[in-house]
Protein backbone atom coordinates (compact mmCIF):
# COMPACT_ATOMS: atom_id res chain seq x y z
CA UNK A 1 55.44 -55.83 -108.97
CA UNK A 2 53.61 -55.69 -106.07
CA UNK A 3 53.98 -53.06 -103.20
CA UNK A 4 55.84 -53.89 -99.69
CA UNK A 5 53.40 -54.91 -97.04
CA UNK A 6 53.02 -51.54 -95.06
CA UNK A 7 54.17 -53.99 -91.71
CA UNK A 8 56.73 -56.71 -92.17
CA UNK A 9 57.26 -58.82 -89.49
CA UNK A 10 61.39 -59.93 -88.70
CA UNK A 11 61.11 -63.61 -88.08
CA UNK A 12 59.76 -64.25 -91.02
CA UNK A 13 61.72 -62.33 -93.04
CA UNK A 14 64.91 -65.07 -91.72
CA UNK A 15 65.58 -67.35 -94.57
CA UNK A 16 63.82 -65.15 -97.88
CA UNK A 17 65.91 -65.00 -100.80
CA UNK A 18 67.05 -61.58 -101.91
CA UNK A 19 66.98 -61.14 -105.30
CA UNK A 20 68.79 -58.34 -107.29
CA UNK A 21 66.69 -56.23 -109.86
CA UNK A 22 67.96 -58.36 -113.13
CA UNK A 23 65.65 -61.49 -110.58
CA UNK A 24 69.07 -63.04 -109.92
CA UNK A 25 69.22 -64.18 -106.37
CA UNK A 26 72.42 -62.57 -104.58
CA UNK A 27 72.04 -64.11 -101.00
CA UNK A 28 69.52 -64.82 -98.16
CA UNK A 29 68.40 -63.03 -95.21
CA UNK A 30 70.02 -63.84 -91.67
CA UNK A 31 68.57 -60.99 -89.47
CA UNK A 32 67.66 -57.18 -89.28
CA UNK A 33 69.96 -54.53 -87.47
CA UNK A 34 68.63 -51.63 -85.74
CA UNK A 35 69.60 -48.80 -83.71
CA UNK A 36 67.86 -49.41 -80.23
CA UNK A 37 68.17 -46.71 -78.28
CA UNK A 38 64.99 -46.42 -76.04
CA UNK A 39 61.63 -47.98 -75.29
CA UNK A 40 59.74 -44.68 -76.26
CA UNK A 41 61.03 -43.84 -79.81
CA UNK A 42 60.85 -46.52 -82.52
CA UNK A 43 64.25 -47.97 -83.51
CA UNK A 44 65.43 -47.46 -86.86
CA UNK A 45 65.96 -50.50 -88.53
CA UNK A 46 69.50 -49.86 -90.26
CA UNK A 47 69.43 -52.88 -92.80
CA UNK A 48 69.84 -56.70 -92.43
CA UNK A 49 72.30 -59.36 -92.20
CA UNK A 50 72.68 -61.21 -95.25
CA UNK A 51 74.51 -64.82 -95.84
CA UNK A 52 75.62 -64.42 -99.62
CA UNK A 53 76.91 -67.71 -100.87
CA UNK A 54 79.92 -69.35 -99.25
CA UNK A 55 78.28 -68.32 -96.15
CA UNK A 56 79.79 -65.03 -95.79
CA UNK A 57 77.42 -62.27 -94.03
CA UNK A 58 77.41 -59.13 -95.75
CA UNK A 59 75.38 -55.81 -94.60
CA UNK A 60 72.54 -54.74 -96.96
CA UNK A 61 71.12 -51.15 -95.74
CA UNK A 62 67.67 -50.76 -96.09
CA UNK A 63 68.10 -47.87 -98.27
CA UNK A 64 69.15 -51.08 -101.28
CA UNK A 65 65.92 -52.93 -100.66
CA UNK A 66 63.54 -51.67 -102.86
CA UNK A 67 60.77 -54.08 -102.30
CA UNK A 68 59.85 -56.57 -99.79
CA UNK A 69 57.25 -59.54 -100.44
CA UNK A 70 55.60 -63.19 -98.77
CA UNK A 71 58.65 -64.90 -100.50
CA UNK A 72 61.50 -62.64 -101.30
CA UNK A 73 63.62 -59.11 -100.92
CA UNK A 74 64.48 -57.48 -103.69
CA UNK A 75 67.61 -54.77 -103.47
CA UNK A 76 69.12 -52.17 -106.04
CA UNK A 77 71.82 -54.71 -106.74
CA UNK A 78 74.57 -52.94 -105.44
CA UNK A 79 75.50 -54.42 -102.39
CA UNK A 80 78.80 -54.39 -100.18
CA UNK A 81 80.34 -57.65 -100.07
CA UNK A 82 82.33 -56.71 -97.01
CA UNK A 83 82.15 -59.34 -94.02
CA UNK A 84 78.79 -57.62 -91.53
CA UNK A 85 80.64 -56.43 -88.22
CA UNK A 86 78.29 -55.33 -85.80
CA UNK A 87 78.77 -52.17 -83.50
CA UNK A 88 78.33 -52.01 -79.69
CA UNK A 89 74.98 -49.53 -80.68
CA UNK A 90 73.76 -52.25 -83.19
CA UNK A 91 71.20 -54.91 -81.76
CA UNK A 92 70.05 -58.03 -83.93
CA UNK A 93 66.64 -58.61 -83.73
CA UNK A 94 66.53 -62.04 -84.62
CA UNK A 95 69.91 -63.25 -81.90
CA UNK A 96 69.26 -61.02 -79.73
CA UNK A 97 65.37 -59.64 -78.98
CA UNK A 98 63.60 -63.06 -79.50
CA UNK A 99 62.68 -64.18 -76.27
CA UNK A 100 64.06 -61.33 -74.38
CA UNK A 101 61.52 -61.24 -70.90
CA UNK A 102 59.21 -57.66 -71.12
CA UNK A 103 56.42 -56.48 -69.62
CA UNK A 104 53.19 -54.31 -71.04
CA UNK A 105 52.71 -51.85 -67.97
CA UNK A 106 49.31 -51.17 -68.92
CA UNK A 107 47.51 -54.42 -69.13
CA UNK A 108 50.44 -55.89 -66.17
CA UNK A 109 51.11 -58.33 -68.95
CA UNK A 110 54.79 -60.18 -68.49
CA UNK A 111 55.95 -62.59 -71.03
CA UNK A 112 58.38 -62.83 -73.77
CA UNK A 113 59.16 -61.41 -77.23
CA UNK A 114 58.41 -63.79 -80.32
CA UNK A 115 58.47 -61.53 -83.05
CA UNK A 116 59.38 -57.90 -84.08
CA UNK A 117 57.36 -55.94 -86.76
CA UNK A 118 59.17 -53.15 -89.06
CA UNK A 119 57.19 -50.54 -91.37
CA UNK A 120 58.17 -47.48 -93.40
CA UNK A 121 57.47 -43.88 -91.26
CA UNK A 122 56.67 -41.24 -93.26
CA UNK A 123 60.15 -40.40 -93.54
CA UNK A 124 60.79 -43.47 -95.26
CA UNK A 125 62.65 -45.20 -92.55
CA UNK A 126 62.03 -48.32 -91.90
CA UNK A 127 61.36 -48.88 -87.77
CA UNK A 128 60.26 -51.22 -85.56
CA UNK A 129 56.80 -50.52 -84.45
CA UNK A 130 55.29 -53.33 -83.25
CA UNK A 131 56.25 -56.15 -80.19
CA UNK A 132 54.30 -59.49 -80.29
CA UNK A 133 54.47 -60.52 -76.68
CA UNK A 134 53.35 -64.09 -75.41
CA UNK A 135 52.48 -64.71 -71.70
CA UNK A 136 53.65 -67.98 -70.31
CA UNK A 137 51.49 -70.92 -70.40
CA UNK A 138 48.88 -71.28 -67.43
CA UNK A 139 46.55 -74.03 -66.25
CA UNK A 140 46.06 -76.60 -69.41
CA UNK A 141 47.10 -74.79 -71.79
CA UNK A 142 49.84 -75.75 -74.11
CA UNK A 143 50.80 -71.99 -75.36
CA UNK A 144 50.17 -68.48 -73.33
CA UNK A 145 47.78 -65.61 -74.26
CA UNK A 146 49.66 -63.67 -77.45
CA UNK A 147 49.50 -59.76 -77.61
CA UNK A 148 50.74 -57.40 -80.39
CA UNK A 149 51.68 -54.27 -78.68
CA UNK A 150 53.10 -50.89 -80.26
CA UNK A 151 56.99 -50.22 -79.31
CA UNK A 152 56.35 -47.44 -76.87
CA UNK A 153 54.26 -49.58 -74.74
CA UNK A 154 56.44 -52.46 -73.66
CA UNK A 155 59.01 -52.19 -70.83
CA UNK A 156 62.32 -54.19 -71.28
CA UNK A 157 63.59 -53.86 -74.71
CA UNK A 158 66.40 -51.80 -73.92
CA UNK A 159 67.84 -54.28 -70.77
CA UNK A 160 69.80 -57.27 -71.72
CA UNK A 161 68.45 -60.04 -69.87
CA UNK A 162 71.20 -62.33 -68.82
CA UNK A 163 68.61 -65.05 -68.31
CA UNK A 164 67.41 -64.84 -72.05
CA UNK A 165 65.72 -67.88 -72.80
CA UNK A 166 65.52 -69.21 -76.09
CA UNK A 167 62.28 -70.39 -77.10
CA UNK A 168 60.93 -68.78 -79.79
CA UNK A 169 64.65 -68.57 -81.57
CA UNK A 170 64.62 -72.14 -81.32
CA UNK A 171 61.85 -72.19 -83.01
CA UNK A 172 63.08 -69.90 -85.92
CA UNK A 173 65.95 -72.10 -86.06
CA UNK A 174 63.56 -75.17 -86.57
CA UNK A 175 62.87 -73.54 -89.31
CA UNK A 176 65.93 -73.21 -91.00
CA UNK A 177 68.23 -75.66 -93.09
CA UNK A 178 70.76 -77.48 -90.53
CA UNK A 179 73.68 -75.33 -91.92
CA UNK A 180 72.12 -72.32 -92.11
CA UNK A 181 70.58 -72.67 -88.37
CA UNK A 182 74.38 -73.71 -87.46
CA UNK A 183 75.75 -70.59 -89.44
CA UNK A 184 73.39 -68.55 -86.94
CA UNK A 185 74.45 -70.70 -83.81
CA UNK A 186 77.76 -69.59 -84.68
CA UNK A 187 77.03 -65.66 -84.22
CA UNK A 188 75.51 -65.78 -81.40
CA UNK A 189 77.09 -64.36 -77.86
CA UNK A 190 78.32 -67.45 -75.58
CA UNK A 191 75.36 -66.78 -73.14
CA UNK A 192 72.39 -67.04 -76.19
CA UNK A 193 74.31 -69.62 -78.01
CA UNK A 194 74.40 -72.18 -74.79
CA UNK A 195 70.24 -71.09 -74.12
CA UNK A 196 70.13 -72.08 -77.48
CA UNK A 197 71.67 -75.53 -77.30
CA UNK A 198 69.98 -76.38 -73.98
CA UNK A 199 66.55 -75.86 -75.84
CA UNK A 200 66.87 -77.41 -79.01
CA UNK A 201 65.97 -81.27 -78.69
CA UNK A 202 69.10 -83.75 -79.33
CA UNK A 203 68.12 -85.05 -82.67
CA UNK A 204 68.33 -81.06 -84.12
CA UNK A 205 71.00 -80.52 -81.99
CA UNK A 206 73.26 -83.52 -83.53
CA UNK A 207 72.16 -82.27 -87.13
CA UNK A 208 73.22 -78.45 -86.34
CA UNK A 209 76.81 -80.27 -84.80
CA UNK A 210 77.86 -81.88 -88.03
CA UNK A 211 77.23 -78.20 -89.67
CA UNK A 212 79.82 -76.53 -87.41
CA UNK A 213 83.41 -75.99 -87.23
CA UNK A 214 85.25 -78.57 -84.80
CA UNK A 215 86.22 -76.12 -81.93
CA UNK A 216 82.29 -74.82 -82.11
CA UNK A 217 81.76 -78.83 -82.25
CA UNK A 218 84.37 -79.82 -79.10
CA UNK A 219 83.11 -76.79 -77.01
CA UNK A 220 79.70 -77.20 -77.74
CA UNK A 221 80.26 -80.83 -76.61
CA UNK A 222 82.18 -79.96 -73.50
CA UNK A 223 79.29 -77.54 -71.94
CA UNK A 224 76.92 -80.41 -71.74
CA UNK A 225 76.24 -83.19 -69.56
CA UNK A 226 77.81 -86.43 -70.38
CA UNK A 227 74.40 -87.75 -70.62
CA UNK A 228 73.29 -85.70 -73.47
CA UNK A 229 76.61 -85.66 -74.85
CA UNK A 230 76.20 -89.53 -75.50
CA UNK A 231 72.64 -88.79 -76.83
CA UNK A 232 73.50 -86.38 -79.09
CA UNK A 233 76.54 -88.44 -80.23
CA UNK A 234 73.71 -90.69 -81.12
CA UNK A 235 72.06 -89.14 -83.42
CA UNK A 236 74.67 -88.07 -85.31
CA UNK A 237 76.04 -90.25 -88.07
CA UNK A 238 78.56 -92.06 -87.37
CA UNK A 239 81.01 -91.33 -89.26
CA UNK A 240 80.67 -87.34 -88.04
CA UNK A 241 80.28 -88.80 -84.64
CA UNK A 242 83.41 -90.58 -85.29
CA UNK A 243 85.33 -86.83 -86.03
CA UNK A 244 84.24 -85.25 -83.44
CA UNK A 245 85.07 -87.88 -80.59
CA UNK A 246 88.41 -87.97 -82.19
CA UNK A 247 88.94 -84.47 -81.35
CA UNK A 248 88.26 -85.05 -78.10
CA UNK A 249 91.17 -86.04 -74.68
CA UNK A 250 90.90 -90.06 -74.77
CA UNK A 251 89.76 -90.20 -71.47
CA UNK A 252 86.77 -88.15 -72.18
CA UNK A 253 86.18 -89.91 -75.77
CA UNK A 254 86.13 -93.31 -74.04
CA UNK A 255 83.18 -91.86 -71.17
CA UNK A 256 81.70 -91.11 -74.28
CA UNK A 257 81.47 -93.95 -75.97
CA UNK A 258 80.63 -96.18 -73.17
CA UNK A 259 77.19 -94.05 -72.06
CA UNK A 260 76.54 -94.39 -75.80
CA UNK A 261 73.91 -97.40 -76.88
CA UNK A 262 76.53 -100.49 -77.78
CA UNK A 263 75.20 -100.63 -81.15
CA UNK A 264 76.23 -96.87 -81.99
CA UNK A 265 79.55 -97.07 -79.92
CA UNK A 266 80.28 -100.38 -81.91
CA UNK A 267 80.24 -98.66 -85.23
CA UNK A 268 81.73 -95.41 -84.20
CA UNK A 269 84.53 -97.57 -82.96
CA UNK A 270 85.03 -99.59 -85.83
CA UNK A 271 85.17 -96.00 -87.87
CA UNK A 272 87.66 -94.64 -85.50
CA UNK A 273 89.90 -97.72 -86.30
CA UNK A 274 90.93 -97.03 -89.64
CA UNK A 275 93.60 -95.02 -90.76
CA UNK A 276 92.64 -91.19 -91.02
CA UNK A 277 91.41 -89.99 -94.64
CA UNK A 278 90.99 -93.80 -95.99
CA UNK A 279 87.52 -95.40 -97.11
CA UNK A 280 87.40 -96.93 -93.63
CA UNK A 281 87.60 -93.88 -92.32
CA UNK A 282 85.10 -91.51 -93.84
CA UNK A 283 82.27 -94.52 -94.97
CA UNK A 284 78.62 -94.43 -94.00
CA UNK A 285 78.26 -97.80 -91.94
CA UNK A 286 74.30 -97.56 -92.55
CA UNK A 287 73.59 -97.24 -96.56
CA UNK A 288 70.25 -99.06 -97.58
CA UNK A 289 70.74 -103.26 -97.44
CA UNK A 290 68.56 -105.45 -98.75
CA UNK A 291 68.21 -109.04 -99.02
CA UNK A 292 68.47 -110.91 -102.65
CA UNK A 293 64.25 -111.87 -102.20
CA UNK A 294 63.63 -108.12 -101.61
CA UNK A 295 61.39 -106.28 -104.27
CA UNK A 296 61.95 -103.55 -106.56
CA UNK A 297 58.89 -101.62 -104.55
CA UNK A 298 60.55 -102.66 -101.30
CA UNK A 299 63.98 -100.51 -102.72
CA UNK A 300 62.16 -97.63 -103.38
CA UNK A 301 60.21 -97.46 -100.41
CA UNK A 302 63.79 -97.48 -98.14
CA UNK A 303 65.35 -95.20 -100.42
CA UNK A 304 62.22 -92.71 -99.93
CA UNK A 305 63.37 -92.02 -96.18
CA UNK A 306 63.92 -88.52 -95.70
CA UNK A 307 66.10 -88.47 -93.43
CA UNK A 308 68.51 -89.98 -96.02
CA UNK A 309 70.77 -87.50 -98.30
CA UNK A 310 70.59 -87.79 -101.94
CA UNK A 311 73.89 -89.37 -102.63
CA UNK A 312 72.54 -92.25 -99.90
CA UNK A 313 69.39 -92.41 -101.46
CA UNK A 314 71.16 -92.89 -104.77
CA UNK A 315 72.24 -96.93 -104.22
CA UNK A 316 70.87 -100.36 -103.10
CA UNK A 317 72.91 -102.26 -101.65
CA UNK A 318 72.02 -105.82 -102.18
CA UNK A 319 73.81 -108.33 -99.52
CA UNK A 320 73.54 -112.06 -98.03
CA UNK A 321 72.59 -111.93 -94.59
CA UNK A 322 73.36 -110.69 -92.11
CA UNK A 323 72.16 -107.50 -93.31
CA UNK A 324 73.58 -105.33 -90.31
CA UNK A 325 77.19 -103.76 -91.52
CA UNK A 326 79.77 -105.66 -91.76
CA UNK A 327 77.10 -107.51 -93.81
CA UNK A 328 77.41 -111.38 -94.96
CA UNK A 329 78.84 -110.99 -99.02
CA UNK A 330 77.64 -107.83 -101.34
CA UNK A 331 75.83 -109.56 -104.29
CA UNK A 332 76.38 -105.66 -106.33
CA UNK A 333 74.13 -102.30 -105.99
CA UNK A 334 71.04 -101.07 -107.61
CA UNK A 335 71.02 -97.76 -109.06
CA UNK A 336 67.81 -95.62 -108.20
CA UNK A 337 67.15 -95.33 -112.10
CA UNK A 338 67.52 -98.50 -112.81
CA UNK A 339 64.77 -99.09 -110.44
CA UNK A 340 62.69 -96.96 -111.25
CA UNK A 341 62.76 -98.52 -114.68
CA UNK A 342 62.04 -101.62 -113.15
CA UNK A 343 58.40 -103.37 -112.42
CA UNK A 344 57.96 -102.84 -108.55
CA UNK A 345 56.87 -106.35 -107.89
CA UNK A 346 60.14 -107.77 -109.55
CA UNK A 347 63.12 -108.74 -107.54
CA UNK A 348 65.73 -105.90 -106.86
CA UNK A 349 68.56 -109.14 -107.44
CA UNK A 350 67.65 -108.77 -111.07
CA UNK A 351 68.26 -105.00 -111.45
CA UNK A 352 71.61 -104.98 -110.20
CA UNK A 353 75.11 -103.27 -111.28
CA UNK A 354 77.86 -105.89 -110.63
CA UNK A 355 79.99 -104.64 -113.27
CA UNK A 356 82.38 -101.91 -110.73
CA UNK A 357 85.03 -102.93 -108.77
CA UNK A 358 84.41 -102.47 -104.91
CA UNK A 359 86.77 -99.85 -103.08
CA UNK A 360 88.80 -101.56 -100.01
CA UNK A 361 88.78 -99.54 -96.40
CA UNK A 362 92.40 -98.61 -96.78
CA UNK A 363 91.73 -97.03 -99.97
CA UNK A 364 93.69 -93.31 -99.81
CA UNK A 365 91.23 -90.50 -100.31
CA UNK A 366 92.38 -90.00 -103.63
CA UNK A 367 91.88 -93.69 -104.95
CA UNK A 368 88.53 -93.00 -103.55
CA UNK A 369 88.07 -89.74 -105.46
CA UNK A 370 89.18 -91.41 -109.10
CA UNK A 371 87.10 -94.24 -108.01
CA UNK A 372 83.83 -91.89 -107.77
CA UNK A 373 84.70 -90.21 -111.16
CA UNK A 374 85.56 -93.14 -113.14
CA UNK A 375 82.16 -94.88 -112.70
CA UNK A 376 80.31 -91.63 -112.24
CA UNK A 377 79.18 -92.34 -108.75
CA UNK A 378 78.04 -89.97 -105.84
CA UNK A 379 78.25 -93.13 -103.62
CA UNK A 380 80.24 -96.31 -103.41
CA UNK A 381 80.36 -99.31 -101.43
CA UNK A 382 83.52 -100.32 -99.34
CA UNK A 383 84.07 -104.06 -98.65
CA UNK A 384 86.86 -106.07 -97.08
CA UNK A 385 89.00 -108.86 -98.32
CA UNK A 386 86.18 -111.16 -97.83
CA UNK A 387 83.49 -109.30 -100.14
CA UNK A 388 81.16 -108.11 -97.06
CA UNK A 389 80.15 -104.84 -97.09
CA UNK A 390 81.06 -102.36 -94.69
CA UNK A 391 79.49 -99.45 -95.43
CA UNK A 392 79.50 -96.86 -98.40
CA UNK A 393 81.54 -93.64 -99.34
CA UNK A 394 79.38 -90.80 -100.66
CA UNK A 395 80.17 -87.72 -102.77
CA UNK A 396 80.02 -85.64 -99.53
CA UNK A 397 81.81 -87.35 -97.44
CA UNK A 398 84.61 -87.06 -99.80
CA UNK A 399 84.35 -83.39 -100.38
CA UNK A 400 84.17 -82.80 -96.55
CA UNK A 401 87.78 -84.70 -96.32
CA UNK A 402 89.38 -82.84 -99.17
CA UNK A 403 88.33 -79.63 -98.41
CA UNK A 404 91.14 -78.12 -96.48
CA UNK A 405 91.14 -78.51 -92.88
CA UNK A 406 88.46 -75.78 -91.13
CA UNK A 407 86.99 -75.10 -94.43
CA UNK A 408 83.49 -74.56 -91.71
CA UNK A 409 85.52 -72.05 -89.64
CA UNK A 410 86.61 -70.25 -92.70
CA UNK A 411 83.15 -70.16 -94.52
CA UNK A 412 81.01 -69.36 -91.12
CA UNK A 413 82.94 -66.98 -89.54
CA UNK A 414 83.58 -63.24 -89.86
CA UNK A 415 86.38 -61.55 -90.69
């Protein structure tokens, strides 16, 4: 094994698996704790938050890690499982220094914090030595002058700042998986976290919302502009969209809806129409359609999308026009490895699975489960009494409506 980097810097430590000494990986890492006390001695770095799995934080001292590497933390294995509670005479360096306004008094430098670096003293501590400082942008320049600074010579680390920006944690956040970045949203102080959601753009914003519990959901909402609210809204899917609005007063859902684009409103409002927990209810309204003449290469080229999950990516869904949900009569699905089987140039009509029944919109949430396990499905499509389609159940929508209610709450926050 390889020895620890003598200087380790915290944001990118945020995300690294931690792994305990049999190579099993035990949880990731969140953020570091240290006691900040003044801007002359270096803090020691007490340990770091870790998310084990179900989301729970946990505190690992860094007298457990035992090595630290470009990809991973390793730890003696014996770790706490007891939910992380921080102390008033803790700071996290990741929620709470990034972006924190400082000054180098001698080069009159002022910017802001965008990283912290930790190394072992001869002691063995670990501390934080080192402040990488960025000046803000001037003349053409996209991005200020960057300076990396030893602890003792920046002023400012001590003060909380109640105008904290947020920049470089957005960025860290940017970084990170939409539920883990909405696990961290979550810990953060009401000041940081609404810095936080100012800066980060609406299409991250919407992805971090369907992550959260609904009350971080409804007051997240509530604290911005109608405007953006509608935006955001936007970009969520509908179906999530569709959850949240319906946690919302009426008068405030319908304000909603009507700044929303008519197209989006139309299909959360179709959503919100069905009966709670049904089909209706808790479909997609935008799987992948495609005409009868489309190709086999057309199919996979939709169902390549990125932005779609897996269990969307999974199924075709071949129509009659129009091709817009509700669609003109389903003609049956492809299944992805059928098509890859398949010649691309070959019609996707001839690879389909008509053999399934179809599930109806007022189908109860536990028709819809059986439905999904009889034929082995992680998505289905949902039609009406006509045979058009409406949109498709998937695996996870299910499991989000069966789960009890503020399963989120329960997994995200601390005890």
């Amino acid at each position: 094994m390889s020895t620890t980097p003598a200087r380790v810097y915290a944001a990118r430590l945020v995300g690294l698996p931690i792994f305990d000494p049999q190579g099993d990986q035990v949880a990731k890492v969140r953020d570091l704790v240290a006691a900040v006390r003044s801007e002359v001695s270096q803090p020691r770095v007490l340990g770091m938050v870790a998310e084990v799995f179900g989301r729970r934080r946990i505190f690992v001292p860094m007298t457990r890690v035992t090595h630290i590497d470009a990809g991973s933390v390793y730890t003696t294995g014996l770790l706490n499982m007891r939910r992380f509670e921080q102390r008033s005479t803790e700071t996290l360096v990741i929620g709470e220094m990034l972006d924190r306004e400082v000054s180098i008094p001698s080069s009159e430098v002022r910017g802001t914090v965008y990283d912290v670096a930790m190394e072992q003293a001869r002691n063995r501590d670990w501390v934080l030595s080192r402040v990488a400082v960025q000046e803000p942008a001037k003349g053409l320049r996209r991005r200020g002058q960057t300076h990396v600074v030893e602890w003792r010579d920046v002023d400012g680390l001590t003060r909380r700042e109640e105008t904290q920006g947020a920049t470089h944690l957005v960025h860290a956040l940017n970084e990170m998986r939409p539920a883990d970045a909405a696990s961290m949203i979550h810990d953060l102080p009401r000041e940081r976290r609404t810095a936080v959601v100012a800066a980060l753009d609406d299409e991250r914003l919407a992805d971090v919302l369907e992550e959260l519990p609904e009350e971080d959901q409804v007051e997240i909402l509530s604290h911005l502009d109608s405007e953006r609210a509608a935006d955001v809204l936007e970009e969520m899917s509908a179906d999530d969209a569709a959850d949240l609005i319906a946690d919302l007063s009426p008068e405030t859902a319908e304000i909603l809806l009507d700044l929303m684009e008519p197209a989006e409103a139309e299909d959360v409002r179709r959503l919100m129409s069905y009966v709670e927990n049904t089909a209706g209810a808790m479909m997609t309204p935008e799987p992948v359609i495609l005409g009868p003449d489309a190709t086999i290469a057309d199919a996979l080229a939709h169902v390549r999308n990125p932005e779609l999950t897996p269990s969307l990516a999974a199924l075709v869904y071949v129509c009659r026009p129009p091709l817009e949900t509700p669609t003109g009569r389903l003609l049956g699905v492809a299944h992805i490895q059928r098509l890859l089987r398949e010649p691309p140039s070959t019609l996707v009509a001839g690879a389909l699975d008509d053999s399934m029944e179809n599930l109806k919109p007022e189908a109860t949430i536990d028709q819809v489960a059986a439905h999904l396990a009889t034929y082995n499905l992680v998505a289905a499509p949902v039609v009406d009494e006509n045979g058009h389609l409406l949109g498709a159940v998937t695996v996870d929508d299910l499991l989000d409506h069966m789960l009890p209610e503020g399963w989120r709450d329960r997994t995200v926050r601390r005890g």
